[in-house]
C-alpha atoms as a PDB file:
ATOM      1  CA  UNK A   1       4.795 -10.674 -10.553  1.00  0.00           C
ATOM      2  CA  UNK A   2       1.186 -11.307 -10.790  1.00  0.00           C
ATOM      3  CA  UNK A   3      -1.112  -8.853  -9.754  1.00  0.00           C
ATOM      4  CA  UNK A   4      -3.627 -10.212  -7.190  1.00  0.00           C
ATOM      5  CA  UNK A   5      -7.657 -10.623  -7.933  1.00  0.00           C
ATOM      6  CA  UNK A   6     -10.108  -8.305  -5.489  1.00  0.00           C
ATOM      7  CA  UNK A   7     -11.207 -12.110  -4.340  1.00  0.00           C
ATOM      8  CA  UNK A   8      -7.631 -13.146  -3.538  1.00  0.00           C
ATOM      9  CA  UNK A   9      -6.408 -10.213  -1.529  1.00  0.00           C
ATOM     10  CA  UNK A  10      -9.765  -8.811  -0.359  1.00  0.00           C
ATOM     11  CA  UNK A  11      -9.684  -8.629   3.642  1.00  0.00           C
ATOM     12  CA  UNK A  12      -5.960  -9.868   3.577  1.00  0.00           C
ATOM     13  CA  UNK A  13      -3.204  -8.570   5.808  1.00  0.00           C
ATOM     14  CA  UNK A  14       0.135  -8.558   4.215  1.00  0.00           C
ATOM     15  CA  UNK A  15       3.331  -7.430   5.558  1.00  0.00           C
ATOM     16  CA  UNK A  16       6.101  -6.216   2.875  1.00  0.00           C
ATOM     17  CA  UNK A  17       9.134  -5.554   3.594  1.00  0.00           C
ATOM     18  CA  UNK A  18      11.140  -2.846   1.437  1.00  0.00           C
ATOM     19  CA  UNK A  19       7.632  -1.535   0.159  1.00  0.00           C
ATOM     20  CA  UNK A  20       9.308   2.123  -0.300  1.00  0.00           C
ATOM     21  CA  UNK A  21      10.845   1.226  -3.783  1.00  0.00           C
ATOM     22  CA  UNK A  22      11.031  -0.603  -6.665  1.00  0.00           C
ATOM     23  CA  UNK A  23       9.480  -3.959  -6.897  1.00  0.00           C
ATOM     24  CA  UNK A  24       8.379  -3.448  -2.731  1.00  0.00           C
ATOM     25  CA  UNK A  25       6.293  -0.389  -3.762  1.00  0.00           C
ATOM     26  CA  UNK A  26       4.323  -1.875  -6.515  1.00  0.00           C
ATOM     27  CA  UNK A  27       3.283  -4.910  -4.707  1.00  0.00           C
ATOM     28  CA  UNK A  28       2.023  -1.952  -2.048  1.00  0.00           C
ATOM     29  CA  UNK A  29      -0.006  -0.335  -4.388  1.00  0.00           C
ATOM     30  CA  UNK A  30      -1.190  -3.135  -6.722  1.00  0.00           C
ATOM     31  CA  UNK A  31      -1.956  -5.620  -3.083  1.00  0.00           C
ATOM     32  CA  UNK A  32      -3.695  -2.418  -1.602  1.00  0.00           C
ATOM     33  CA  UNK A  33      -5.543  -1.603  -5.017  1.00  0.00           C
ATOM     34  CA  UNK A  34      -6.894  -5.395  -4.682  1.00  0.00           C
ATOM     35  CA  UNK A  35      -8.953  -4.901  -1.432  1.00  0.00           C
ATOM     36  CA  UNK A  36      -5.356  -5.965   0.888  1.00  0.00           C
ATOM     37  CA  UNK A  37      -4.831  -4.024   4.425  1.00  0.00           C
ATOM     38  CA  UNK A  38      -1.005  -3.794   3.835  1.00  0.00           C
ATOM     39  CA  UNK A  39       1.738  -3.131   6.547  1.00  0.00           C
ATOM     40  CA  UNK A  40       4.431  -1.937   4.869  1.00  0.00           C
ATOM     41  CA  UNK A  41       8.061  -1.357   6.306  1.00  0.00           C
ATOM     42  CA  UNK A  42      11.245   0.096   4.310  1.00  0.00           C
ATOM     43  CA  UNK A  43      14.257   2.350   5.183  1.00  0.00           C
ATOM     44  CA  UNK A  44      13.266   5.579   4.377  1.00  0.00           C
ATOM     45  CA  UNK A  45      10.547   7.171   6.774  1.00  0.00           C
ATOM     46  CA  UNK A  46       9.329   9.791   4.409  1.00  0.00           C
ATOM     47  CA  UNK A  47       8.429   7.216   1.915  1.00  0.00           C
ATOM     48  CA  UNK A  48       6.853   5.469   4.248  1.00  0.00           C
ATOM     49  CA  UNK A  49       4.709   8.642   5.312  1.00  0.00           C
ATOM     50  CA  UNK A  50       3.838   9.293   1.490  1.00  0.00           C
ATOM     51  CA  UNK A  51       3.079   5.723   0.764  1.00  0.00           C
ATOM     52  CA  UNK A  52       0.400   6.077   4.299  1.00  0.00           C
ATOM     53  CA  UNK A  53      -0.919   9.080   2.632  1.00  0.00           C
ATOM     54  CA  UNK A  54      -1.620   7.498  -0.484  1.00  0.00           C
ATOM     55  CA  UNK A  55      -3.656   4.331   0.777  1.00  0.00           C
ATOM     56  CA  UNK A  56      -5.487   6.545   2.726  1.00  0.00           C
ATOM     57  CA  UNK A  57      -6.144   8.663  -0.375  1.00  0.00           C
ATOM     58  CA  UNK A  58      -7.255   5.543  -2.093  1.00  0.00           C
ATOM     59  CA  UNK A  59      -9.551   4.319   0.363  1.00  0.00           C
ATOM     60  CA  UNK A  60     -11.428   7.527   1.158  1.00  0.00           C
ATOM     61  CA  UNK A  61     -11.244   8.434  -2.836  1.00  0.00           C
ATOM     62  CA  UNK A  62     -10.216  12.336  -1.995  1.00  0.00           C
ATOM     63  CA  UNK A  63      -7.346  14.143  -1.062  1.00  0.00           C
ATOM     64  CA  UNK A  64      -6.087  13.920   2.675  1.00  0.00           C
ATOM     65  CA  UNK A  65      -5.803  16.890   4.524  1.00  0.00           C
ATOM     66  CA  UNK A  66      -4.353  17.682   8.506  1.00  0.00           C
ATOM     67  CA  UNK A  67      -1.704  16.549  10.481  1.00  0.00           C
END
């Protein structure tokens, strides 16, 4: 896999499928890195919370705190 340029992926949606694990997860993260809004899906829902918690870390640059 390639990873995607800011200028490719910047202001992109992208929906990944199985983006909990393995390959999935690092498109997630390198896509979302890249400027990408991702919606991810996979099977496992606290995965899925974690990996929501993350990109919100990454975008606000801090930790996340409530709920």
């Amino acid at each position: 896999m390639t990873t995607p340029t800011s200028r490719e992926a910047q202001g992109r949606v992208v929906v990944l499928a199985g983006a909990t694990s393995a390959a999935g997860l690092a498109a997630t993260r390198a896509l979302r890195d890249a400027g990408a809004r991702v919606v991810a899906t996979g099977r496992t829902s606290e995965r899925l919370r974690a990996l929501a918690e993350a990109g919100a870390r990454a975008r606000t640059g801090g930790t996340r705190r409530g709920s």
